[in-house]
Protein backbone atom coordinates (compact mmCIF):
# COMPACT_ATOMS: atom_id res chain seq x y z
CA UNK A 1 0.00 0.00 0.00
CA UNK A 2 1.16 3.55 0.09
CA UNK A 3 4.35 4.23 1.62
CA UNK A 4 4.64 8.04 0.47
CA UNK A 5 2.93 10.96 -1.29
CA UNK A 6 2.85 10.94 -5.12
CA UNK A 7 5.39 12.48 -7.36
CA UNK A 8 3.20 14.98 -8.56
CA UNK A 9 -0.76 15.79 -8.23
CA UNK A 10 -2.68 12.66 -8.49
CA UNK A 11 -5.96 12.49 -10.14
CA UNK A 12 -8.53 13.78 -7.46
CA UNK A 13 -10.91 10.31 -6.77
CA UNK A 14 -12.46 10.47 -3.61
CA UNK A 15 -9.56 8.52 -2.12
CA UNK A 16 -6.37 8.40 -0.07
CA UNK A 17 -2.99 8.74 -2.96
CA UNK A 18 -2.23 5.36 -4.18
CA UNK A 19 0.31 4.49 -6.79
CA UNK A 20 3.37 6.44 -6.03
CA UNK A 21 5.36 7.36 -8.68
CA UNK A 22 8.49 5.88 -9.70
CA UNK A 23 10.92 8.70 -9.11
CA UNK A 24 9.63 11.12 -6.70
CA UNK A 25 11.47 15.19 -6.84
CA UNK A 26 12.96 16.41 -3.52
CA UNK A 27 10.44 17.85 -1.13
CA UNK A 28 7.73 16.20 -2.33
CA UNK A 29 5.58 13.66 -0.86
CA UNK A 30 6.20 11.84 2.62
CA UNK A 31 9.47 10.78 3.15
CA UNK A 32 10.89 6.97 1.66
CA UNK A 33 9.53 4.36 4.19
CA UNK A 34 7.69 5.97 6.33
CA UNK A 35 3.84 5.81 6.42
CA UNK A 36 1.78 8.72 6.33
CA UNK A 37 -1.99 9.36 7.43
CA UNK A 38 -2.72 8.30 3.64
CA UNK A 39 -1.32 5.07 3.71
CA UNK A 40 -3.14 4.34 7.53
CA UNK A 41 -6.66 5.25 5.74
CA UNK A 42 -6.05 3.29 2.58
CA UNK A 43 -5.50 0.41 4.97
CA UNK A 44 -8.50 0.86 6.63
CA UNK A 45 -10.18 1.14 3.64
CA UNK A 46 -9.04 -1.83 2.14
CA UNK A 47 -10.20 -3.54 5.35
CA UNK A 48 -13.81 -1.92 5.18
CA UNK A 49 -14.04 -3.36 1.27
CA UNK A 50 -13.25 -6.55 2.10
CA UNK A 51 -15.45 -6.58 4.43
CA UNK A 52 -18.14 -5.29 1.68
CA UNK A 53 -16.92 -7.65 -0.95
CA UNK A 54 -17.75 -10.65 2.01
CA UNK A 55 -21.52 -9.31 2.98
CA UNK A 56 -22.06 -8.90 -0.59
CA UNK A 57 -21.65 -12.25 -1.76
CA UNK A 58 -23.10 -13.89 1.66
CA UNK A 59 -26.98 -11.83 1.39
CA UNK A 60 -26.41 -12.89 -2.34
CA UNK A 61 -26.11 -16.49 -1.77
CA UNK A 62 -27.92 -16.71 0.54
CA UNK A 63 -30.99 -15.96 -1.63
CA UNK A 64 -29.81 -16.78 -5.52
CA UNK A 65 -30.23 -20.67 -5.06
CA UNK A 66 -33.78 -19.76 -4.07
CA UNK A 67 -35.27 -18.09 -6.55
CA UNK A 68 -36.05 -20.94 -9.05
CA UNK A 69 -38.30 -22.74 -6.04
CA UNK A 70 -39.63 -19.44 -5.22
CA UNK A 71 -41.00 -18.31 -8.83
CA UNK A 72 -42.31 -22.27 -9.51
CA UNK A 73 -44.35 -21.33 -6.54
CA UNK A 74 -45.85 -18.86 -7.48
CA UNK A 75 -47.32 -20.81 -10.18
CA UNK A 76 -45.94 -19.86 -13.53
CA UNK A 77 -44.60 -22.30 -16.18
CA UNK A 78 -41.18 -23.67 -16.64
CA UNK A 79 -40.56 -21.24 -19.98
CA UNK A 80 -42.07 -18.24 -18.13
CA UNK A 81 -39.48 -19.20 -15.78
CA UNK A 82 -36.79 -19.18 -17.94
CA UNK A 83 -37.53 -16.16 -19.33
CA UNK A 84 -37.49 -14.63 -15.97
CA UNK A 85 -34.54 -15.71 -15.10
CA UNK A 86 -32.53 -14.74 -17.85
CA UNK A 87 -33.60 -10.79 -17.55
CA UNK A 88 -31.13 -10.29 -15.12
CA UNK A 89 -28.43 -11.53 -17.31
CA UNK A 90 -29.71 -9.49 -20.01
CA UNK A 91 -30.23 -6.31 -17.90
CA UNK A 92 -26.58 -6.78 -16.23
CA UNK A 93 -25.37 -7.02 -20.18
CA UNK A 94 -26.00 -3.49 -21.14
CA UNK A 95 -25.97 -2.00 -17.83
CA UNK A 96 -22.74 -2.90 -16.88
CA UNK A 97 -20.83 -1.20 -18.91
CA UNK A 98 -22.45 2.06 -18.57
CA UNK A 99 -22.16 1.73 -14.67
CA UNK A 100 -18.33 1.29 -14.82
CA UNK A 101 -17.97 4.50 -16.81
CA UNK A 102 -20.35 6.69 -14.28
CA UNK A 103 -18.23 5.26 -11.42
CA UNK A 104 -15.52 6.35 -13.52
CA UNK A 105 -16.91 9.84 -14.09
CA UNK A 106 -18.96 10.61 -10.97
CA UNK A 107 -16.87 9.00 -8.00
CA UNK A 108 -16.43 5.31 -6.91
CA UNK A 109 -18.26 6.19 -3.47
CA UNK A 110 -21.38 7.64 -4.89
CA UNK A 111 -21.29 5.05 -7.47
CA UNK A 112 -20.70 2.20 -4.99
CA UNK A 113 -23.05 3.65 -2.37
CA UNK A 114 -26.07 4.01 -5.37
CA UNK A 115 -25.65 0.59 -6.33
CA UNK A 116 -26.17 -0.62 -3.27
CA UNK A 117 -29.08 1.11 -1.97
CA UNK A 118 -30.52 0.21 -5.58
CA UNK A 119 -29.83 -3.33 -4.71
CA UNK A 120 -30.96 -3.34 -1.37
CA UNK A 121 -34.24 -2.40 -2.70
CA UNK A 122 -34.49 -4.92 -5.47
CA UNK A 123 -34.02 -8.03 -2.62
CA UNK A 124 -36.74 -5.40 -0.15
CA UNK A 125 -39.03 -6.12 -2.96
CA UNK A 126 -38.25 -9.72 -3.70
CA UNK A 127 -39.33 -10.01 -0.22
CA UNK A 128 -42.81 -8.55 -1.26
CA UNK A 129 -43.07 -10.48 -4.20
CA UNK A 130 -45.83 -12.82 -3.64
CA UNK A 131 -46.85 -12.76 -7.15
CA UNK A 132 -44.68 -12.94 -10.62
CA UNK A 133 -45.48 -9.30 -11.62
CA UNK A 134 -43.24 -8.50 -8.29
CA UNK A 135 -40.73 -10.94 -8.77
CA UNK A 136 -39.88 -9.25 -12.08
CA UNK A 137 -40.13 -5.66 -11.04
CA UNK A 138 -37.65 -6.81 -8.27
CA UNK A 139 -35.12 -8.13 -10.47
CA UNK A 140 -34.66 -4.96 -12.82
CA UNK A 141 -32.87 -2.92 -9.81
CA UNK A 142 -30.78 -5.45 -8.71
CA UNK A 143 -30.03 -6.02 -12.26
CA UNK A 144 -29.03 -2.41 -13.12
CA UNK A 145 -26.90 -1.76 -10.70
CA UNK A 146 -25.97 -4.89 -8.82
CA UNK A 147 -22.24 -3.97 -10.06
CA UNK A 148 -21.07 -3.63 -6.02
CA UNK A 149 -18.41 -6.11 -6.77
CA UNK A 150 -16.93 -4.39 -10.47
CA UNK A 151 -17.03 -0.84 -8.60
CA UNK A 152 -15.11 -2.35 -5.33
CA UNK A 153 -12.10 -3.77 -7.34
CA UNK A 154 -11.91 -0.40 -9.65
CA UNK A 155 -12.02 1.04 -5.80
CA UNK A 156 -8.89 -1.13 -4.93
CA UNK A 157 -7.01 -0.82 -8.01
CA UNK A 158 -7.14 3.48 -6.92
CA UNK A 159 -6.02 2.73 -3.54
CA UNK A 160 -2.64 0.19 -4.05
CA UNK A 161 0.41 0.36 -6.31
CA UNK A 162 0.07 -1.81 -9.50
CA UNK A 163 2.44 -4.27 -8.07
CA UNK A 164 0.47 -5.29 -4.77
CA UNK A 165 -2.97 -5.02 -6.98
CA UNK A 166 -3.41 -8.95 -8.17
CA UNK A 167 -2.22 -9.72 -3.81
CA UNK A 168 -4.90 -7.42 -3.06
CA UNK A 169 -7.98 -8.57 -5.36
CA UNK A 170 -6.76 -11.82 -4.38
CA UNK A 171 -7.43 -10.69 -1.07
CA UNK A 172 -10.61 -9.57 -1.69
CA UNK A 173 -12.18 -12.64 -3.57
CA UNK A 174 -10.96 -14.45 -1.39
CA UNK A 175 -13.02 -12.70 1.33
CA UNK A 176 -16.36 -12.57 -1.10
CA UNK A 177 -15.56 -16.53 -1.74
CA UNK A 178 -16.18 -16.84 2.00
CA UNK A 179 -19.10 -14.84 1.98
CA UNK A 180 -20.61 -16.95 -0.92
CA UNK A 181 -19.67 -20.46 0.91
CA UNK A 182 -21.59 -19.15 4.00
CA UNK A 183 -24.52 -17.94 2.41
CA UNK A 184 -26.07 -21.04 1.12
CA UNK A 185 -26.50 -23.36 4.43
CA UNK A 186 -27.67 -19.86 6.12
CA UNK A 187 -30.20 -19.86 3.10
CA UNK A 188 -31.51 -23.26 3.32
CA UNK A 189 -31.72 -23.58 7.19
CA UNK A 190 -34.12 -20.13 7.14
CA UNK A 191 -36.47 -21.10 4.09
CA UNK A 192 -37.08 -24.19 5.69
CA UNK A 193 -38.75 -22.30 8.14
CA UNK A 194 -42.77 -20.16 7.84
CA UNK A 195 -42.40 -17.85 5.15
CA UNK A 196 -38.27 -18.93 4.85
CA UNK A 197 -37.85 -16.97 1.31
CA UNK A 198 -39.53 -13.69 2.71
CA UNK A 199 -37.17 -13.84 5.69
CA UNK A 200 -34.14 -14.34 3.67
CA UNK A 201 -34.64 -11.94 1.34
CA UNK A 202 -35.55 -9.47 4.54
CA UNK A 203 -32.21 -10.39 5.87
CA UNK A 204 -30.34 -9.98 2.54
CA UNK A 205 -31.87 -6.15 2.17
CA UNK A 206 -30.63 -5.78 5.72
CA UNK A 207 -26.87 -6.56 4.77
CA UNK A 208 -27.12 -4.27 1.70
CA UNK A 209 -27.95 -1.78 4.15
CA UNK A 210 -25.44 -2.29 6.73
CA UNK A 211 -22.82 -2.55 3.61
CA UNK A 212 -24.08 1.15 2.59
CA UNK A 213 -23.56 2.36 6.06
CA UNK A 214 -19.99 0.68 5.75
CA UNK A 215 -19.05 2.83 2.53
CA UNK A 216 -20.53 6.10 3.79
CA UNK A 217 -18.55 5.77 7.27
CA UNK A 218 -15.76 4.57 5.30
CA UNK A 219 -12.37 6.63 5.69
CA UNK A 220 -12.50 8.31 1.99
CA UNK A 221 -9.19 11.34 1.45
CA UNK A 222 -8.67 10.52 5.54
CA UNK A 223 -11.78 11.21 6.67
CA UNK A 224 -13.60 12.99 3.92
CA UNK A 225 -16.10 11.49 1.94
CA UNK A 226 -16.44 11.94 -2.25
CA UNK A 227 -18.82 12.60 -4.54
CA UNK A 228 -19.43 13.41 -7.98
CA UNK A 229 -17.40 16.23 -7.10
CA UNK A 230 -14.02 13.73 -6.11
CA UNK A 231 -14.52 12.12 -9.22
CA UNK A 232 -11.56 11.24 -11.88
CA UNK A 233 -11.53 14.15 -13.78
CA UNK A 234 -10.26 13.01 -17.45
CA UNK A 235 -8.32 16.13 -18.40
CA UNK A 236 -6.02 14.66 -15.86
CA UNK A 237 -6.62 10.92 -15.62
CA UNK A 238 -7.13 9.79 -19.04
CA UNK A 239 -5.65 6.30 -20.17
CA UNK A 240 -8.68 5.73 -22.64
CA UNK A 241 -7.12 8.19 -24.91
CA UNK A 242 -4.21 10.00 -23.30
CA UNK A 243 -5.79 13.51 -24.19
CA UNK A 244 -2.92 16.31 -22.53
CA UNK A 245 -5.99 18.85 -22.10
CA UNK A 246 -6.82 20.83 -19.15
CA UNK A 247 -8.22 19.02 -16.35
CA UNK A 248 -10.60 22.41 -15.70
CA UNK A 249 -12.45 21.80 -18.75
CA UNK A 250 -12.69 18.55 -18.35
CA UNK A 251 -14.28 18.95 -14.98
CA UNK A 252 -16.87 21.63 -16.23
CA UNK A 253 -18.53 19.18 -18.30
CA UNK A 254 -21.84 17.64 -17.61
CA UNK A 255 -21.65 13.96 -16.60
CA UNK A 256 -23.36 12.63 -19.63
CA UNK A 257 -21.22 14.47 -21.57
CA UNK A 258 -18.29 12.47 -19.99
CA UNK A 259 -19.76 9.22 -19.85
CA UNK A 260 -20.40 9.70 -23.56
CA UNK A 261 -16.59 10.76 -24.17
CA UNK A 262 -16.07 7.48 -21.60
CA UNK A 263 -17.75 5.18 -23.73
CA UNK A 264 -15.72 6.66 -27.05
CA UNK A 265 -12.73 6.30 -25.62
CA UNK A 266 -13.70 2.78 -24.57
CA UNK A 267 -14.35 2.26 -28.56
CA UNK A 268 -11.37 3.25 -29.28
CA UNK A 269 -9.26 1.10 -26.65
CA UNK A 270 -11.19 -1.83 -27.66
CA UNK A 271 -9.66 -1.41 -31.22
CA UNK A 272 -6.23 -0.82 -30.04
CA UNK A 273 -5.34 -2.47 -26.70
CA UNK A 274 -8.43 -4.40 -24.64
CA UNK A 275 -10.06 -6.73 -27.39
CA UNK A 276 -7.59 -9.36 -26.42
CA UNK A 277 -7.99 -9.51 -23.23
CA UNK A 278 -11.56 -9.16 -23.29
CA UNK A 279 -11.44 -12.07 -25.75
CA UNK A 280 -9.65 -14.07 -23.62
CA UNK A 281 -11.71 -13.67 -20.29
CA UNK A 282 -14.84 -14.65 -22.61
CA UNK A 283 -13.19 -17.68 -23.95
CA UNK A 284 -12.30 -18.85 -20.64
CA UNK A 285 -15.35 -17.74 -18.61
CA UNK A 286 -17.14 -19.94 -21.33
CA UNK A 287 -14.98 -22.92 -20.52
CA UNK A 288 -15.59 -23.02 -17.11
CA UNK A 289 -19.13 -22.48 -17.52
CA UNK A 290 -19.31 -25.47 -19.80
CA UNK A 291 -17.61 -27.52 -17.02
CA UNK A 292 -19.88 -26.89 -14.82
CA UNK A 293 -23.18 -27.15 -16.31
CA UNK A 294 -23.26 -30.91 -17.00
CA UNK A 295 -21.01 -31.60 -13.88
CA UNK A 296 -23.41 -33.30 -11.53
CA UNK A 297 -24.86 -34.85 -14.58
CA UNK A 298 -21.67 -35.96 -15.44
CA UNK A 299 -20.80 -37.69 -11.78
CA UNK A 300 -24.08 -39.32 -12.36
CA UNK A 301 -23.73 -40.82 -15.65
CA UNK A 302 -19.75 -41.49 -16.20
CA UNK A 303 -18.78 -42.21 -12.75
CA UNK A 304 -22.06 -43.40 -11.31
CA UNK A 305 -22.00 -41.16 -7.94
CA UNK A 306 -24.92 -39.57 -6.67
CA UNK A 307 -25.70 -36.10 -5.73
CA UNK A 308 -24.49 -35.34 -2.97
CA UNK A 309 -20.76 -36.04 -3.96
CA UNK A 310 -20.85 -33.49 -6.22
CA UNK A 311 -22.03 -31.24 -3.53
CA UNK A 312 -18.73 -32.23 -1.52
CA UNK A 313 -16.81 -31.19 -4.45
CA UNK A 314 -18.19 -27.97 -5.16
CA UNK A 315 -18.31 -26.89 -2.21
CA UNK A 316 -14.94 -27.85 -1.52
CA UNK A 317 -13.91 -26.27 -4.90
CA UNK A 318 -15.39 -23.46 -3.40
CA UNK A 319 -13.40 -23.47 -0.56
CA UNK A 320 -9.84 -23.91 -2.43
CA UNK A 321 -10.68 -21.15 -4.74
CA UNK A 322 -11.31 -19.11 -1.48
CA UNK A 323 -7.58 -20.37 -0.14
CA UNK A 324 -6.07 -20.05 -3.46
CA UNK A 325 -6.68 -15.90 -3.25
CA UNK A 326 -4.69 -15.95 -0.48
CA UNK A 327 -1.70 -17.80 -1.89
CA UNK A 328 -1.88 -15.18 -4.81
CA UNK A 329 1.68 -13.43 -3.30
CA UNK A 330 3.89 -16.16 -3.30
CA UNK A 331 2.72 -17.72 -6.78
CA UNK A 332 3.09 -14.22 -8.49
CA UNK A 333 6.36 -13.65 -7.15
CA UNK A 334 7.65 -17.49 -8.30
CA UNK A 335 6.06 -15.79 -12.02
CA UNK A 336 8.37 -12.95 -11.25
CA UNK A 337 5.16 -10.63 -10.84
CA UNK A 338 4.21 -10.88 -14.34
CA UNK A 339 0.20 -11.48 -14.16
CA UNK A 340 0.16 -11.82 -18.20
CA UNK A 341 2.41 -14.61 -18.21
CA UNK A 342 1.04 -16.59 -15.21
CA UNK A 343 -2.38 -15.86 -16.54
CA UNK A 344 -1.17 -17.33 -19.94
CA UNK A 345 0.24 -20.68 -17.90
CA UNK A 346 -3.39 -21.03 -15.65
CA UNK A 347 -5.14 -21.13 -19.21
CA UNK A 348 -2.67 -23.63 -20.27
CA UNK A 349 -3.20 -25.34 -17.31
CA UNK A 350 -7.26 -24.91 -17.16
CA UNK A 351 -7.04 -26.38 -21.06
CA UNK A 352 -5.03 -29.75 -20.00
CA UNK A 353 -7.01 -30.52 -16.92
CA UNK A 354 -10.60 -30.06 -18.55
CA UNK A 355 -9.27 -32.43 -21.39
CA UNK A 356 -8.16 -34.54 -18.96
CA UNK A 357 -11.63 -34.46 -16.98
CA UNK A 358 -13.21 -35.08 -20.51
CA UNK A 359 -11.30 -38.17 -21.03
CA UNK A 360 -10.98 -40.07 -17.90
CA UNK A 361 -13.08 -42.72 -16.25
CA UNK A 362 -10.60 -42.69 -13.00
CA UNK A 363 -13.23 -41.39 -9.92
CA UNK A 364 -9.76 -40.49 -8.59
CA UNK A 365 -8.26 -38.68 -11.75
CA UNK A 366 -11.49 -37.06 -11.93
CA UNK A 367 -11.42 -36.11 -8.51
CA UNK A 368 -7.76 -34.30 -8.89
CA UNK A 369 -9.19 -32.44 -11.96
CA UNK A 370 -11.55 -31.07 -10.13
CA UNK A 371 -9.92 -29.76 -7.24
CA UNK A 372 -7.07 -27.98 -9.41
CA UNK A 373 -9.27 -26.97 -11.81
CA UNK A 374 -10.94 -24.77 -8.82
CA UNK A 375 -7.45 -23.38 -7.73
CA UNK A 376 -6.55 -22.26 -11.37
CA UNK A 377 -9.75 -20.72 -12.51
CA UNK A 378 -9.93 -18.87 -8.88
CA UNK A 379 -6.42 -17.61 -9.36
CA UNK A 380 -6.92 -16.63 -12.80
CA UNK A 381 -10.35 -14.49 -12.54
CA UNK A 382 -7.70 -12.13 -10.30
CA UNK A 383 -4.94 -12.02 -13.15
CA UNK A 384 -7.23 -11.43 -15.67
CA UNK A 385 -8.67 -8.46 -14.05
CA UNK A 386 -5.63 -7.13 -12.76
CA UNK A 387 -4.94 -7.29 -16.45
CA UNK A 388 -7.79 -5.14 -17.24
CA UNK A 389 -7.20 -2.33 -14.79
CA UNK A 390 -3.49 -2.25 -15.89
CA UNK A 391 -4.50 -1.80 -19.99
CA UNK A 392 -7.33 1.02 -18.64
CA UNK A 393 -4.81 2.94 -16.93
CA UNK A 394 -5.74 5.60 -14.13
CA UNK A 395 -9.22 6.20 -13.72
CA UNK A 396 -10.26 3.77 -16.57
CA UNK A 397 -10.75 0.92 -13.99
CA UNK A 398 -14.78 1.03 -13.82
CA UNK A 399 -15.64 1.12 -17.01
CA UNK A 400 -13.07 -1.66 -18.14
CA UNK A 401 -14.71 -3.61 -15.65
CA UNK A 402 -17.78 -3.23 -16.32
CA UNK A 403 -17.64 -3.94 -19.92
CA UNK A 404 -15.77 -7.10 -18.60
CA UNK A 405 -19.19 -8.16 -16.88
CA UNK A 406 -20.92 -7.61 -20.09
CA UNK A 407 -18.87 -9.78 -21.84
CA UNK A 408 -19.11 -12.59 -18.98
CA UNK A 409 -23.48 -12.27 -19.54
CA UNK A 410 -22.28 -12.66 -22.87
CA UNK A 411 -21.39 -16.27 -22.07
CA UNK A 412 -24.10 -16.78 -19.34
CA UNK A 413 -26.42 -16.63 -22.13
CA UNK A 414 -24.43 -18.65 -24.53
CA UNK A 415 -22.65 -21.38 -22.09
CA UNK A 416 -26.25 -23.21 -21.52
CA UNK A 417 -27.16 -23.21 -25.19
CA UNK A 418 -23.63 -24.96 -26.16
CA UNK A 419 -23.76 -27.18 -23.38
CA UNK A 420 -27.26 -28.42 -24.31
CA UNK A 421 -25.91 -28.73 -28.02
CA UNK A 422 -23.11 -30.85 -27.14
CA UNK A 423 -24.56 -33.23 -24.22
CA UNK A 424 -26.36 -34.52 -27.38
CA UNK A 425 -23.12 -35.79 -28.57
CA UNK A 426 -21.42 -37.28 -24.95
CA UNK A 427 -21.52 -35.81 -21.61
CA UNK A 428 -18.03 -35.72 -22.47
CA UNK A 429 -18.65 -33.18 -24.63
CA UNK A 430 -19.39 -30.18 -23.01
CA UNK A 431 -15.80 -30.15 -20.53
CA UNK A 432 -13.82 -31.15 -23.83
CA UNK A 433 -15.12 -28.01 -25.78
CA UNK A 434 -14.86 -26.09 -22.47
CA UNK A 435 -10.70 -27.10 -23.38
CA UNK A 436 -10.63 -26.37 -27.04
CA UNK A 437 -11.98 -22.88 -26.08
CA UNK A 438 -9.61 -22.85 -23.20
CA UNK A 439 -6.75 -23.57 -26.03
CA UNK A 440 -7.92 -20.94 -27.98
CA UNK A 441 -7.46 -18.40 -25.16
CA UNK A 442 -3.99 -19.49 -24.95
CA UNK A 443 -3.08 -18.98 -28.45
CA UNK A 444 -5.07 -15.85 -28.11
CA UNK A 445 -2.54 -14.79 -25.46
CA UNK A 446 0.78 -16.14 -27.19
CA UNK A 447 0.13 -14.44 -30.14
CA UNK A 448 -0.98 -11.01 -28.69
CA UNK A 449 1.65 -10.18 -26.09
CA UNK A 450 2.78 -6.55 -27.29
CA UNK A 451 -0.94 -5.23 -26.55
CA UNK A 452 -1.62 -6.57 -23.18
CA UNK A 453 1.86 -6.21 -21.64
CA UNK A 454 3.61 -3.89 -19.51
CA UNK A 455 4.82 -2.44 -22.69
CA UNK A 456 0.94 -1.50 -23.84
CA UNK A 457 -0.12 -0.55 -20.33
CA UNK A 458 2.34 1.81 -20.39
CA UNK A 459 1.49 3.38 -23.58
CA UNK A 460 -1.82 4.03 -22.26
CA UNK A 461 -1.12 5.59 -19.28
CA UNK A 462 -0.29 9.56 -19.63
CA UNK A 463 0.28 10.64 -16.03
């Protein structure tokens, strides 16, 4: 975390100075080693998001694996169903992107603090819903702005220097990873009990609450709290297009008129720089959603276990991937810090070990699979965004982000459709095409290396 003050003025965000700069003038900043009152309330700060990232994901999962009982009670059909479930992919499609930019533009506290109320009252009225009409009116909040989790990391990637980010979002999934483990048997002990759905989804508004109080009382600029006024102003932070213009005219602008300039420059990075690596977190989001949407299927009919082993090994998949943020430090450092490269050797490794799950009949083989497939797809969720905040430079962070949600709906719409496709073949089927996507992701990577680099990062970056 921050050690010092910045070389020079850093882009005004709402938060405590982050990255320093590598060469700092004399009489400037905090002297070498010794932390200041900015570095104490980025600490604190990171504590209070973890913290968020973990009572996100618990009121989440604690209601999610409810919702398809809850809307067949209410008497609709299967199809209606469907449909209703798939409108908060399709709303978190093309409202994701557009929420990363405003966070960009207006502040990540308002930003973060907006979504969250917004959310809070999408699960208030889920609670409510005792008819479909409801349950669908409650879904379009939380699927506009349930981007808590997007906003948070674009909040971390302000506060530490690009060399402790992937330790830190390692950190911090590996706190929401608890979160999401917890929430489930919390979940199904309180719906078994009179009107169990209402009362979860009671409790889960409660948490988004408490999580907004969090963020306001959090220690934004040591003590201060931003706004639309804090925001990144892109005269000065501007890695979508490295404009040198005046960071007063910049900031006189209406917000539309910047999220509109946002959303060009995001064009025009997407030509140039991102595609790749937008490609590539596609490609291998699909894989692993392929994996796992025949995979208790798949214990049933190749390896003739029941049920409830493949609820021992998700759940403790679930609990590696949790562990595996945490040993995020030493494996970078053994990749000499380079998250491109490791990233590139996960996908390698993701590609061989769902081939190898497609192929086997071993319970055992399958078994090892399983358990390192969890650990590298955990592990490489936190390069891949680290990778994304490092081609959108300073104060680029949201809307990368959330254009890299978009492109994971993409595949939560697509991943079921292949996987019913291919089941029709084997149940092989859908884990081997999960690897030949996987494959393609690393070739992807090999033969793209200038644009996602240091090197292209870099170039991006005006400071």
């Amino acid at each position: 975390m921050e050690r010092g003050g910045p070389g020079g003025p850093a882009p005004d965000r709402g938060l405590a100075p982050a990255t320093p700069a590598p060469q700092q003038e004399p009489g400037t900043g905090a002297e070498a080693g010794a932390p200041g009152p900015g570095a104490v309330g980025s600490r604190r700060l990171l504590l209070c998001l973890y913290l968020v990232g973990f009572l996100d994901l618990f009121g989440v999962s604690m209601v999610v694996p409810l919702l398809s009982l809850h809307v067949k009670s209410l008497g609709v059909s299967p199809t209606v169903a469907g449909i209703v479930g798939s409108s908060y992919g399709i709303l978190q499609f093309f409202s994701s992107t557009l929420v990363g930019c405003w966070s960009d533009v207006a502040g990540r506290q308002s930003s973060l603090l907006v979504c969250i109320l917004f959310s809070a009252l999408g699960y208030l009225i889920l609670g409510a819903s005792t008819n479909v009409f409801l349950f669908v009116l409650a879904r379009v909040p939380v699927g506009l702005f349930k981007h808590t989790l997007s906003i948070s990391k674009a909040l971390l990637s302000d506060l530490v220097s690009e060399k402790e980010r992937p330790l830190v979002l390692g950190q911090f999934n590996t706190a929401s990873s608890v979160g999401f483990i917890l929430g489930p048997v919390v979940g199904g002990y309180l719906t078994e009990l009179d009107g169990g759905f209402y009362l979860t989804a009671f409790i889960c508004f409660s948490v988004f609450i408490l999580n907004a109080g969090l963020v306001w009382i959090s220690p934004w600029s040591d003590g201060k709290r931003g706004g639309a006024k804090d925001g990144p102003r892109w005269g000065q932070s501007h890695a979508l297009w490295g404009r040198t213009g005046s960071g007063t005219q910049a900031a006189a602008r209406p917000p539309q008129v910047e999220v509109v300039a946002t959303l060009r420059g995001l064009w025009h990075l997407l030509g140039s720089a991102a595609w790749d690596v937008l490609l590539v977190r596609w490609l291998m989001a699909l894989a692993v959603m392929l994996y796992h949407s025949n995979f208790v299927l798949a214990l049933q009919e190749r390896f003739g276990l029941r049920p409830r082993m493949a609820g021992y090994l998700l759940g403790s998949g679930s609990a590696l991937g949790a562990l595996a943020g945490l040993a995020l430090g030493p494996v970078l450092r053994l990749a000499g810090h380079q998250p491109r490269q490791l990233l590139l050797h996960l996908s390698a490794l993701t590609c061989l070990l769902l081939l190898a799950f497609a192929a086997t009949r071993s319970v055992a083989v399958m078994v090892l699979c399983s358990t390192l497939l969890s650990v590298s797809t955990s592990i490489g969720r936190t390069c891949i965004t680290d990778l994304q905040l490092s081609v959108g430079g300073a104060g680029a962070g949201g809307a990368l982000l959330g254009l890299g949600q978009s492109v994971t709906a993409v595949g939560r719409v697509i991943a079921p459709l292949l996987s019913g496709v291919a089941q029709e073949v084997s149940p092989c089927a859908p884990p081997g095409l999960g690897a030949a996507l996987a494959l393609a992701a690393v070739i992807i990577m090999s033969l793209n290396r200038p644009h996602s680099g240091s090197d292209g990062s870099d170039r991006l970056k005006s400071e």
